[in-house]
Protein backbone atom coordinates (compact mmCIF):
# COMPACT_ATOMS: atom_id res chain seq x y z
CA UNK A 1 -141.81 88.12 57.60
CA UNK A 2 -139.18 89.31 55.85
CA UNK A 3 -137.53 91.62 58.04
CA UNK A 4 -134.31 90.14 59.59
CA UNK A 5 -135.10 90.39 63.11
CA UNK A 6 -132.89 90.80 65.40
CA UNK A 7 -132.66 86.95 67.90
CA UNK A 8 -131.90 89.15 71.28
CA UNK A 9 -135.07 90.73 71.13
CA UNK A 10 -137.02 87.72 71.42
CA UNK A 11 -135.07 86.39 74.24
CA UNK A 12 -137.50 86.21 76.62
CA UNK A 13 -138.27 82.70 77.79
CA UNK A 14 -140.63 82.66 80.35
CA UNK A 15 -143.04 85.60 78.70
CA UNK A 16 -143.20 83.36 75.48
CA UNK A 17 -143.46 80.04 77.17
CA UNK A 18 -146.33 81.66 79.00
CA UNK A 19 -147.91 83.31 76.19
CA UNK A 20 -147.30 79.51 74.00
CA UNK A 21 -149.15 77.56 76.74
CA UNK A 22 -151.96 80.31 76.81
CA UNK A 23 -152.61 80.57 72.61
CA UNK A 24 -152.31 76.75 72.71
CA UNK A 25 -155.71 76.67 75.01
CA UNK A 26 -157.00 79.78 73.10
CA UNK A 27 -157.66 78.39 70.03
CA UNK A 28 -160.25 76.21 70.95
CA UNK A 29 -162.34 77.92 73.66
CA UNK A 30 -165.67 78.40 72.70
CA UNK A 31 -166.46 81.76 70.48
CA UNK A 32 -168.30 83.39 73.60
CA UNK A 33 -165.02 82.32 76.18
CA UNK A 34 -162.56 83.47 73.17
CA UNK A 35 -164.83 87.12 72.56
CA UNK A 36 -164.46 87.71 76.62
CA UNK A 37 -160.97 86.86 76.19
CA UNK A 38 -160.39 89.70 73.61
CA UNK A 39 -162.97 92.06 75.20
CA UNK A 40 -160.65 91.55 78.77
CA UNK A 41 -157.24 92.41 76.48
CA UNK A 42 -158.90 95.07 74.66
CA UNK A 43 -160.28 97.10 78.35
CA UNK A 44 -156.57 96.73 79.53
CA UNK A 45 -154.95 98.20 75.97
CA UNK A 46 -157.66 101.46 76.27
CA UNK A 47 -156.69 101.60 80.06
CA UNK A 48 -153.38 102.11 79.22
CA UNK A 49 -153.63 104.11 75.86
CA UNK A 50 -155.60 106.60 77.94
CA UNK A 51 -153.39 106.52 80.85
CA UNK A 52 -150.35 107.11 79.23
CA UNK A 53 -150.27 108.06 75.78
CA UNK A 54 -150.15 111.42 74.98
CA UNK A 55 -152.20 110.15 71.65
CA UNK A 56 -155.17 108.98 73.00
CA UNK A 57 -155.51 110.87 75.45
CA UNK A 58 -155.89 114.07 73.47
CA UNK A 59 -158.16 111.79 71.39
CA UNK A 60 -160.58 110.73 74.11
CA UNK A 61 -160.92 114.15 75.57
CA UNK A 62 -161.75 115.70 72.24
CA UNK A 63 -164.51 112.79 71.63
CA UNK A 64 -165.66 113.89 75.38
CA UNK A 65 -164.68 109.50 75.71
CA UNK A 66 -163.59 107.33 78.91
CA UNK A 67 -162.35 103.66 78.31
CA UNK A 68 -165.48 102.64 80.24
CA UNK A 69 -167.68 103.90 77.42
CA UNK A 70 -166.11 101.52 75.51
CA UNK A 71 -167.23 98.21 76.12
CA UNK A 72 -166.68 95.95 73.62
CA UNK A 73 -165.24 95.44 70.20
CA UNK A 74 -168.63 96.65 68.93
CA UNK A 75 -167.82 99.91 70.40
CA UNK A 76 -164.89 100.65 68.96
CA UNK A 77 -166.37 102.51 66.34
CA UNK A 78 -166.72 105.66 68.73
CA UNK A 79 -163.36 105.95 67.67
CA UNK A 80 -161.96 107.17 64.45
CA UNK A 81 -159.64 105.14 62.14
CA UNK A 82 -156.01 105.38 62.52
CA UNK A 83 -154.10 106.12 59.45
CA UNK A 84 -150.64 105.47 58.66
CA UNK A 85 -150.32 109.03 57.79
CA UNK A 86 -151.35 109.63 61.36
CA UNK A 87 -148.80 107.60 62.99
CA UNK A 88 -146.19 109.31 60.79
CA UNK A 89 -147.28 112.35 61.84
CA UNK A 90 -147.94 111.67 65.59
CA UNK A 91 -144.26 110.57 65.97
CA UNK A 92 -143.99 109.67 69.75
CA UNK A 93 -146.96 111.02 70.68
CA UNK A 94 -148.43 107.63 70.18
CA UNK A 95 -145.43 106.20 72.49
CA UNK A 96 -146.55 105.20 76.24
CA UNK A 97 -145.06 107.21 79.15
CA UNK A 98 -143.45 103.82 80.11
CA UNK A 99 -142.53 102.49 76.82
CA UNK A 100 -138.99 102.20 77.65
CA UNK A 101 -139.55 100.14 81.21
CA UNK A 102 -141.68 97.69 78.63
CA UNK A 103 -138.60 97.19 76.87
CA UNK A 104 -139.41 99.60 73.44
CA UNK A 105 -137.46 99.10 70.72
CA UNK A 106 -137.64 100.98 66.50
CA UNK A 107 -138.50 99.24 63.43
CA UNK A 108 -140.21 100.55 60.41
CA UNK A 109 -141.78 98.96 58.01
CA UNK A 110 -140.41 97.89 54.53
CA UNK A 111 -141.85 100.72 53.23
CA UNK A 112 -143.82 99.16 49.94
CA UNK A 113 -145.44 102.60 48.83
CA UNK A 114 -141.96 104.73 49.32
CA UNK A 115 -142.50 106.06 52.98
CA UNK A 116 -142.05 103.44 55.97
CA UNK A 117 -143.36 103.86 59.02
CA UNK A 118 -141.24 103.79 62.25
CA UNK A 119 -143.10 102.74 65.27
CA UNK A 120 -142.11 101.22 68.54
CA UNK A 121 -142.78 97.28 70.10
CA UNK A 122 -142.26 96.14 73.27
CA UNK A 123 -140.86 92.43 74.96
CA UNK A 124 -144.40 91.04 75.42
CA UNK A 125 -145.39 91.97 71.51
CA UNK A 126 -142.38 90.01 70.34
CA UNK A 127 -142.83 87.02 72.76
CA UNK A 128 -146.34 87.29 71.35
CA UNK A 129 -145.14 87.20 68.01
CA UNK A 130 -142.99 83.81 68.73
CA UNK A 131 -145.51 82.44 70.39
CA UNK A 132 -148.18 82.96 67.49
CA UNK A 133 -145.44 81.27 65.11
CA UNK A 134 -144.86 78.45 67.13
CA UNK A 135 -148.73 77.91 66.88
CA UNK A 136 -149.18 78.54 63.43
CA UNK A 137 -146.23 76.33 62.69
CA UNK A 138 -147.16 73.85 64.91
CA UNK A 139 -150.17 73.32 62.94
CA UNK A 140 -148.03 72.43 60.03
CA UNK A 141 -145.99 69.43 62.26
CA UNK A 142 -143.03 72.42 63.19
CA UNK A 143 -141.58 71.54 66.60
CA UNK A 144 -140.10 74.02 68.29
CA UNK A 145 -136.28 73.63 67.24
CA UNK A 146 -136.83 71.58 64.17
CA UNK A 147 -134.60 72.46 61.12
CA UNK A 148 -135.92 74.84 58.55
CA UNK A 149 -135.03 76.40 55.80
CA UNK A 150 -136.24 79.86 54.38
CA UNK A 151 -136.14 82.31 51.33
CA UNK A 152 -134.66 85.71 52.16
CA UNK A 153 -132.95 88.31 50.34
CA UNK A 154 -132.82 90.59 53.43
CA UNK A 155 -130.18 88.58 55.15
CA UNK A 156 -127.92 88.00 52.15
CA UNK A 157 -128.31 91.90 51.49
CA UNK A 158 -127.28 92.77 55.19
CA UNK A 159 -124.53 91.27 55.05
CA UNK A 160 -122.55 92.10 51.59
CA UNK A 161 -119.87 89.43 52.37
CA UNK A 162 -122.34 86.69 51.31
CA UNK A 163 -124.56 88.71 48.75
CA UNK A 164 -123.58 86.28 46.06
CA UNK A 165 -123.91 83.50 48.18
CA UNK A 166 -126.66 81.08 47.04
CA UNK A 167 -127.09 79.76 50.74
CA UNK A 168 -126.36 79.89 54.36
CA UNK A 169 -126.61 78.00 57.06
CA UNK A 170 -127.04 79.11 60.61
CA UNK A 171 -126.35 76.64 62.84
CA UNK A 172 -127.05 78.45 66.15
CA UNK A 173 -130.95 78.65 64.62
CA UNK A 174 -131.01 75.16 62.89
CA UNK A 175 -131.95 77.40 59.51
CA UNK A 176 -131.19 77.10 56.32
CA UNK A 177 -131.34 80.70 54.81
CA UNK A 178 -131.75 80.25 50.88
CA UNK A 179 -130.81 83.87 48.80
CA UNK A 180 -134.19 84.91 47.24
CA UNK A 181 -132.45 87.11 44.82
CA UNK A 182 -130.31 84.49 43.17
CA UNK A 183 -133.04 81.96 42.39
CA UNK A 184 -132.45 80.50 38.70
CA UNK A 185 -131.90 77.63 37.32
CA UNK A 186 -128.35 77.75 37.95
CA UNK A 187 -128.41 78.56 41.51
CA UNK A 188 -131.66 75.92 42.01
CA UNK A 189 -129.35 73.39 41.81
CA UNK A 190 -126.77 74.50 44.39
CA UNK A 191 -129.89 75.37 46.67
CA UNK A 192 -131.07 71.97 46.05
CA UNK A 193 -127.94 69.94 47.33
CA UNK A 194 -128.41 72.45 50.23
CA UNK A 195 -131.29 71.48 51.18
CA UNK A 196 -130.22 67.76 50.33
CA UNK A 197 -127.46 68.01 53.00
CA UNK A 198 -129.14 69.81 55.80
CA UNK A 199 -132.27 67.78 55.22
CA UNK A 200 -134.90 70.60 56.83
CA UNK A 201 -138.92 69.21 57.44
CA UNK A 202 -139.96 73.32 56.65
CA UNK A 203 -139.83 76.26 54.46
CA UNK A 204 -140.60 79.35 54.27
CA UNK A 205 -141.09 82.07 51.86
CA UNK A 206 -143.64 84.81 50.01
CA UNK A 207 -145.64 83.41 47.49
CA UNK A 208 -143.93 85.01 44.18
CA UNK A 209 -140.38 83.64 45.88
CA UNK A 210 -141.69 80.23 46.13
CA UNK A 211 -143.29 80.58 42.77
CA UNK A 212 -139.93 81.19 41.15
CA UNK A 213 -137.94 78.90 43.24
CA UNK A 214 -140.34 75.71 42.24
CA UNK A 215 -140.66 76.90 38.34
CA UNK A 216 -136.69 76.78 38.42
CA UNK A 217 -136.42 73.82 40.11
CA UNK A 218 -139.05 72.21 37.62
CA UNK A 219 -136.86 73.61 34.80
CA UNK A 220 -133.40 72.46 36.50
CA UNK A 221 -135.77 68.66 36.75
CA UNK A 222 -134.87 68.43 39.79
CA UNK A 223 -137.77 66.15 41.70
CA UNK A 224 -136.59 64.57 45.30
CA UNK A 225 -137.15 67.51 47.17
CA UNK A 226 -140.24 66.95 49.43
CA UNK A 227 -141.07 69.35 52.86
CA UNK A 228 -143.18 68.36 55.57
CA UNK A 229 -144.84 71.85 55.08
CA UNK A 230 -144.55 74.86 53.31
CA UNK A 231 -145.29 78.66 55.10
CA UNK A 232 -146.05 81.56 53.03
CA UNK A 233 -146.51 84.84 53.75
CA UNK A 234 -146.20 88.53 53.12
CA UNK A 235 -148.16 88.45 49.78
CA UNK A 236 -151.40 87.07 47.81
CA UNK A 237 -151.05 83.25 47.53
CA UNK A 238 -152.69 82.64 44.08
CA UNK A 239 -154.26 79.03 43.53
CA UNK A 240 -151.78 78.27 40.24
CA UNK A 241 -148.47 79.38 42.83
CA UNK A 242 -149.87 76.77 45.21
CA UNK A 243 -150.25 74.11 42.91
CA UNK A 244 -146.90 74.53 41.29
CA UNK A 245 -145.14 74.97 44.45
CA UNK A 246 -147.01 71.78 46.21
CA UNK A 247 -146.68 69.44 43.51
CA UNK A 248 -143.24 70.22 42.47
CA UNK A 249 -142.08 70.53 46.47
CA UNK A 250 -144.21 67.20 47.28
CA UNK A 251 -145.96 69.49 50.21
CA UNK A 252 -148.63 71.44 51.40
CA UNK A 253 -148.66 75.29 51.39
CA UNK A 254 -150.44 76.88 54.75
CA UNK A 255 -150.58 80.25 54.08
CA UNK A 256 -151.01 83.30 56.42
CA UNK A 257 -151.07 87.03 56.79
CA UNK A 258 -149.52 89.48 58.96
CA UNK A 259 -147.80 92.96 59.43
CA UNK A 260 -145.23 94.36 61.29
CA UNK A 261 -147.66 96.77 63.52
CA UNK A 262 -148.52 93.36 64.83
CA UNK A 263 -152.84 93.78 65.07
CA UNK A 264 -153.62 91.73 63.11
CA UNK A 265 -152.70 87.26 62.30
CA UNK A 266 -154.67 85.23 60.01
CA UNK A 267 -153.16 81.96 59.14
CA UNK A 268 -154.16 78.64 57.27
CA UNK A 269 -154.59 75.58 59.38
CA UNK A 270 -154.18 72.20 57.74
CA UNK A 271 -158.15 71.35 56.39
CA UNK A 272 -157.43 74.73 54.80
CA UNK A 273 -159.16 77.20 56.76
CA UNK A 274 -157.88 80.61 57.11
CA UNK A 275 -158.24 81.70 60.55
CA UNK A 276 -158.20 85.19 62.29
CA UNK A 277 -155.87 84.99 65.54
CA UNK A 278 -158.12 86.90 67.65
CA UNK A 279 -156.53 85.95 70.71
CA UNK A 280 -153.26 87.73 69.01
CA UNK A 281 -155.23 90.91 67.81
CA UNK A 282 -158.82 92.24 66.78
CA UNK A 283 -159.61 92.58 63.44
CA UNK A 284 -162.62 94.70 62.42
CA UNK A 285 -163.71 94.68 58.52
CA UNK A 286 -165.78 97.40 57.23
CA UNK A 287 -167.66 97.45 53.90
CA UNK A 288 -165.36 98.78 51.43
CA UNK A 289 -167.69 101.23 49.44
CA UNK A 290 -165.12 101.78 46.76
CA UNK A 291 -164.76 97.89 45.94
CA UNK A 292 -166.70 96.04 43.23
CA UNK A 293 -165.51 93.19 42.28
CA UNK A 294 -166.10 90.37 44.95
CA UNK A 295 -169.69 92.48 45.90
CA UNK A 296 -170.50 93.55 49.64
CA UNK A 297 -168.09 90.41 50.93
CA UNK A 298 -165.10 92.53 50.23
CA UNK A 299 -164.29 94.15 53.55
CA UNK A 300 -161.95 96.66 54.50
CA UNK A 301 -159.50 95.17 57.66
CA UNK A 302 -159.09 97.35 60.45
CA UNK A 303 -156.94 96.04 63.48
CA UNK A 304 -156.33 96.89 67.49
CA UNK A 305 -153.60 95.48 68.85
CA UNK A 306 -153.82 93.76 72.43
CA UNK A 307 -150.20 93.24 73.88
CA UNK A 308 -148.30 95.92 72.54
CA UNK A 309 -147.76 98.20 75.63
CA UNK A 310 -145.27 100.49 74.08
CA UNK A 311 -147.46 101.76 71.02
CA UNK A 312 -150.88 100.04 70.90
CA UNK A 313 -152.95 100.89 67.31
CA UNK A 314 -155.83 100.95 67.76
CA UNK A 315 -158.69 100.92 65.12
CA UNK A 316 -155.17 100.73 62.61
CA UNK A 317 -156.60 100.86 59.07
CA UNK A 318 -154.81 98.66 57.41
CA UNK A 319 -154.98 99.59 54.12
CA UNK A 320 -155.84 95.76 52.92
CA UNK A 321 -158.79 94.07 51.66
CA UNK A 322 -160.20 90.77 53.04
CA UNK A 323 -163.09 88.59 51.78
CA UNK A 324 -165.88 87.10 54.05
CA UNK A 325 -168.40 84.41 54.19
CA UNK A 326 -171.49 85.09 53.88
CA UNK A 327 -172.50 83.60 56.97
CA UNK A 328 -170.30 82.07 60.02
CA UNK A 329 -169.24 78.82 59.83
CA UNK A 330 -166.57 76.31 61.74
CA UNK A 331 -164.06 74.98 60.59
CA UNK A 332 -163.35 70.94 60.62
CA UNK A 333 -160.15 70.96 62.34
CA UNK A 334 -162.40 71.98 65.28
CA UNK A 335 -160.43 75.34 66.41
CA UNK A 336 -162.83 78.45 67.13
CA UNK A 337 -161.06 80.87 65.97
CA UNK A 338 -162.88 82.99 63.45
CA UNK A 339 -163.15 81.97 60.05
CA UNK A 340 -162.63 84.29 56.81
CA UNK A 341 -162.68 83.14 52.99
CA UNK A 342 -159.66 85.11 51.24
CA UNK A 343 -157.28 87.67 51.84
CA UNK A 344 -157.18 90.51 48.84
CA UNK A 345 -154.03 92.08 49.74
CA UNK A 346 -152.83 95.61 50.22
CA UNK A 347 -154.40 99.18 49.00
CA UNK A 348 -150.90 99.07 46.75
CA UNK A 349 -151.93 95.64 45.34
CA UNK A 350 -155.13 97.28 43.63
CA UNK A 351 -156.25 99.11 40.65
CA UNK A 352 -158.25 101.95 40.78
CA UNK A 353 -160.32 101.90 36.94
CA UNK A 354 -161.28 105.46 35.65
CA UNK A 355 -165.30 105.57 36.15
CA UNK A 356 -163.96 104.96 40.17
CA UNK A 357 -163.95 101.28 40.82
CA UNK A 358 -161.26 99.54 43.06
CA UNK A 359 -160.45 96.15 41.55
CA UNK A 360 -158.86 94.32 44.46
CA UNK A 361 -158.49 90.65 43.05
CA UNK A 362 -156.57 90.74 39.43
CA UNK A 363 -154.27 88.48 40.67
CA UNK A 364 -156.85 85.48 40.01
CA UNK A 365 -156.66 86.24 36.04
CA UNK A 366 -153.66 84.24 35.48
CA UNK A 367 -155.64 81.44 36.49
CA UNK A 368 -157.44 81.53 32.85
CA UNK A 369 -154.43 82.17 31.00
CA UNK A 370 -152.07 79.39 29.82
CA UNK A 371 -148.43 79.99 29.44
CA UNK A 372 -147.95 82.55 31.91
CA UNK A 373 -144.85 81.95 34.37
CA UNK A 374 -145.15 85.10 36.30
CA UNK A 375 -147.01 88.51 35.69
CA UNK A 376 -147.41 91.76 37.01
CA UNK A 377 -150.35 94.28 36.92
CA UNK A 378 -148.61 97.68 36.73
CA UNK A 379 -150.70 101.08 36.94
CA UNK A 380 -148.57 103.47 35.36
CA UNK A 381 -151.87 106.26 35.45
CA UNK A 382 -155.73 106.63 36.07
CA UNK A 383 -156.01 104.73 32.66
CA UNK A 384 -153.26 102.95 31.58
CA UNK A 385 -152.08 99.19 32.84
CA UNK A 386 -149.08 97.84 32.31
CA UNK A 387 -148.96 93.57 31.98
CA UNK A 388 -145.50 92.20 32.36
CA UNK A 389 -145.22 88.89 31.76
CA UNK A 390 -143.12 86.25 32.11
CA UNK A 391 -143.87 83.29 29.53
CA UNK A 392 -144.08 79.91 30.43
CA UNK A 393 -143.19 77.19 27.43
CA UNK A 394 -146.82 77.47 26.27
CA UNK A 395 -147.14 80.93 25.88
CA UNK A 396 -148.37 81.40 22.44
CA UNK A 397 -149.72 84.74 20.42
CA UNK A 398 -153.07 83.94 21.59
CA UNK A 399 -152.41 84.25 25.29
CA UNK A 400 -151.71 87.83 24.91
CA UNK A 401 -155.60 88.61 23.05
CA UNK A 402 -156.92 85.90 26.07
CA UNK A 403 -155.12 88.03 28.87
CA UNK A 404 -156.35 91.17 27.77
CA UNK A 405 -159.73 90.07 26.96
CA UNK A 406 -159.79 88.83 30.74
CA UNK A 407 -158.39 91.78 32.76
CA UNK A 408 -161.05 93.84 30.22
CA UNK A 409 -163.52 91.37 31.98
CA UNK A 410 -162.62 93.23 35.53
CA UNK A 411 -161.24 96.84 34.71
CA UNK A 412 -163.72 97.33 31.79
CA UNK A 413 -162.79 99.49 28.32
CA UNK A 414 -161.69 102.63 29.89
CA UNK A 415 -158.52 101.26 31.45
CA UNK A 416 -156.21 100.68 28.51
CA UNK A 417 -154.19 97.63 28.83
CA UNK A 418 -150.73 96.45 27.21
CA UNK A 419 -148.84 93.28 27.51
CA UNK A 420 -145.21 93.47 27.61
CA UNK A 421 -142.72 90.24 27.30
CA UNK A 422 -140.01 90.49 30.21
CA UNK A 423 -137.43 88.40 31.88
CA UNK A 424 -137.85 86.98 35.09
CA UNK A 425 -134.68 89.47 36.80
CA UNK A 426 -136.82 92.64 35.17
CA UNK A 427 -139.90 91.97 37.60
CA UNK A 428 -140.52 94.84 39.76
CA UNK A 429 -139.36 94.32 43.34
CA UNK A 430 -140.25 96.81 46.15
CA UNK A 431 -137.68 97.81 48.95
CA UNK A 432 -138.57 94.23 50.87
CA UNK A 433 -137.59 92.26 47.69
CA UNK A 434 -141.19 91.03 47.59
CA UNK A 435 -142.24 90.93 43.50
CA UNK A 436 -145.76 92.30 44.18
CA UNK A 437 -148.52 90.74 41.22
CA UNK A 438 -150.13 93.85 41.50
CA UNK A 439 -148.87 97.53 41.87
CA UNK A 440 -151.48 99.93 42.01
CA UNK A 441 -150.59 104.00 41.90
CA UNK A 442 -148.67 105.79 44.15
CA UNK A 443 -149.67 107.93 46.88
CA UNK A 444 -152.82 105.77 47.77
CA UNK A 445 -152.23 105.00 51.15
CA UNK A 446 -154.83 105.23 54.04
């Protein structure tokens, strides 16, 4: 994630020791052992919720609802969604009456559409957290302790002594914090003798990051760089970003999606397969009437957390868009946890077309383009779409008439489309520094 977190409040050994030994076993009970697992966490989270927050327990007595009716995760639906407007609104009322013996602490979100939300987690969600890193890590060779480096801008902007700084290396962490805002070519090469001298096995970063950092690199021709793996998260990993990144990088990309609510933890394992974590959280997905392109598939993700005493969501819409099988399937690496096909992104990162369609997936029509670098789908109103582009060396006259003719192929006529020619530093960024490949309207959240 990109949030700086702060190291004391994951300082608690035994819980995530505890928790690491129990996702370890987890992962590869058999689906009806794993689904009693989360039905057993999910009873204790709607014990507590209507025990002791003030919340839910207005909630269930309106519904005329006790936890008991409640039974499963196919019951959940007795409830309502939870919308982030609703947790603005609620304030504390969503805190637990013992939130502060669980160890409660702030954080809001990065705020993508303009209003973060501020919510509360506890020790056990952040020793959760670690643990479910060290897993999803591990899967990529990551040993807890190994040297790593990552691609931040939050750090470097914290701290306005070492804005400028290319790098920095944190000793007490064994990470190797590379300034996400002063990728170039330029900088590439002081990042690269970095990462020459402290020689991590890992990196980390959000796909349009990593995207830049390995086009710069490939213009800077610099090739001896080589990772054991490659995380990325925060964003939608496009198929062209992960070839560029793993060829030029000598690495493979597992990729993985999360939020800082903590419900919800999908991540890639090595064979490829994008697992949901539901021994971290459950995610529901719900046909998402308003979504066209990718047919029925396209689900809308719902999540429930299970270890956050302090504030549990539950039935949190998400606001994001995930894509399904069409029927189950397991996964070679042999792991039970819950297979999906492709991750859509956020409400944000669609466009909503004037005859009422939600296109949730432009982020694939690169993909049929040559000579595009970078791009960005802006909606600047109900029907107009701004391209900015960032040309690659074979961007020619025709890739402009080929891009539009493509994005016609998923918005249809209505939508009017322009391309626009931009430098890399003119990219949109949101208040995270993520460079988002699609930025819907404002004002759009659930």
């Amino acid at each position: 994630m990109s949030i700086d977190f702060r190291v004391r409040d994951f300082f608690s050994p035994t819980e995530i020791w505890t928790l690491h030994r129990t996702l370890e076993k987890t992962q590869w009970l058999p689906r009806e052992q794993l689904e009693a697992y989360q039905d057993r966490k999910l009873r204790e989270v709607l014990n507590l919720a209507y025990d002791q927050v003030p919340y839910y327990q207005e909630l269930f007595s309106r519904l005329g609802l006790h936890p008991e009716d409640i039974r499963g995760i196919a019951d959940l639906a007795k409830l309502p969604l939870l919308s982030k407007r609703t947790i603005r609104q609620s304030g504390e009322k969503l805190l637990a009456a013992r939130a502060r013996s669980f160890g409660a602490k702030p954080y809001k979100t990065s705020g993508t559409s303009g209003q973060p939300i501020r919510f509360y987690l506890d020790r056990r969600s952040n020793a959760l957290e670690f643990a479910y890193y060290w897993r999803y890590w591990g899967w990529g060779g990551y040993r807890l302790g190994s040297r790593f480096a990552e691609l931040s801008s939050h750090y470097f902007l914290a701290r306005p002594e070492l804005a400028e700084r290319a790098y920095y290396f944190q000793p007490h962490l064994n990470r190797l914090v590379l300034n996400s805002s002063q990728v170039s070519v330029k900088n590439c090469k002081r990042m690269a003798s970095a990462l020459r001298k402290y020689h991590p096995r890992f990196l980390k970063g959000m796909p349009s990051i990593l995207n830049f950092f390995a086009h710069s690199l490939k213009e800077a021709k610099i090739d001896d760089l080589s990772f054991k793996s490659v995380f990325s998260t925060g964003e939608v990993l496009t198929d062209l970003a992960r070839a560029l990144v793993e060829k030029v990088l000598n690495t493979r990309i597992l990729d993985s999606y999360g939020h800082m609510e903590r419900t919800v933890a999908i991540a890639q394992c090595p064979q490829g397969g994008y697992h949901v974590n539901s021994d971290y959280g459950i995610l529901e997905l719900e046909e998402a009437s308003e979504t066209t392109d990718g047919g029925a598939r396209v689900r809308k993700a719902i999540g429930t957390s299970l270890y956050n005493r302090a504030m549990p969501l539950i039935r949190y819409d998400l606001g994001d868009h995930i894509e399904v099988f069409p029927d189950e399937r397991d996964c070679p690496c042999g792991r039970t946890l819950p297979l999906i096909k492709a991750i859509h992104g956020r409400c944000e990162d669609s466009i909503l077309t004037p005859d009422g369609r939600c296109i949730t997936s432009l982020f694939i029509v690169p993909e049929f383009v040559p000579g595009i670098q970078f791009v960005q789908f802006v909606q600047t109103a109900q029907d107009r779409l701004q391209i900015r582009v960032v040309p690659a060396e074979d961007w020619e006259e025709s890739s402009v008439t080929a891009l539009l003719e493509y994005t016609r192929r998923m918005t249809g006529s209505k939508l009017h489309a322009s391309v626009d020619v931009v430098p890399r530093q003119e990219l949109i960024r949101d208040r995270s520094g993520k460079i988002r490949c699609v930025i819907g309207l404002p004002d759009r959240e659930p």
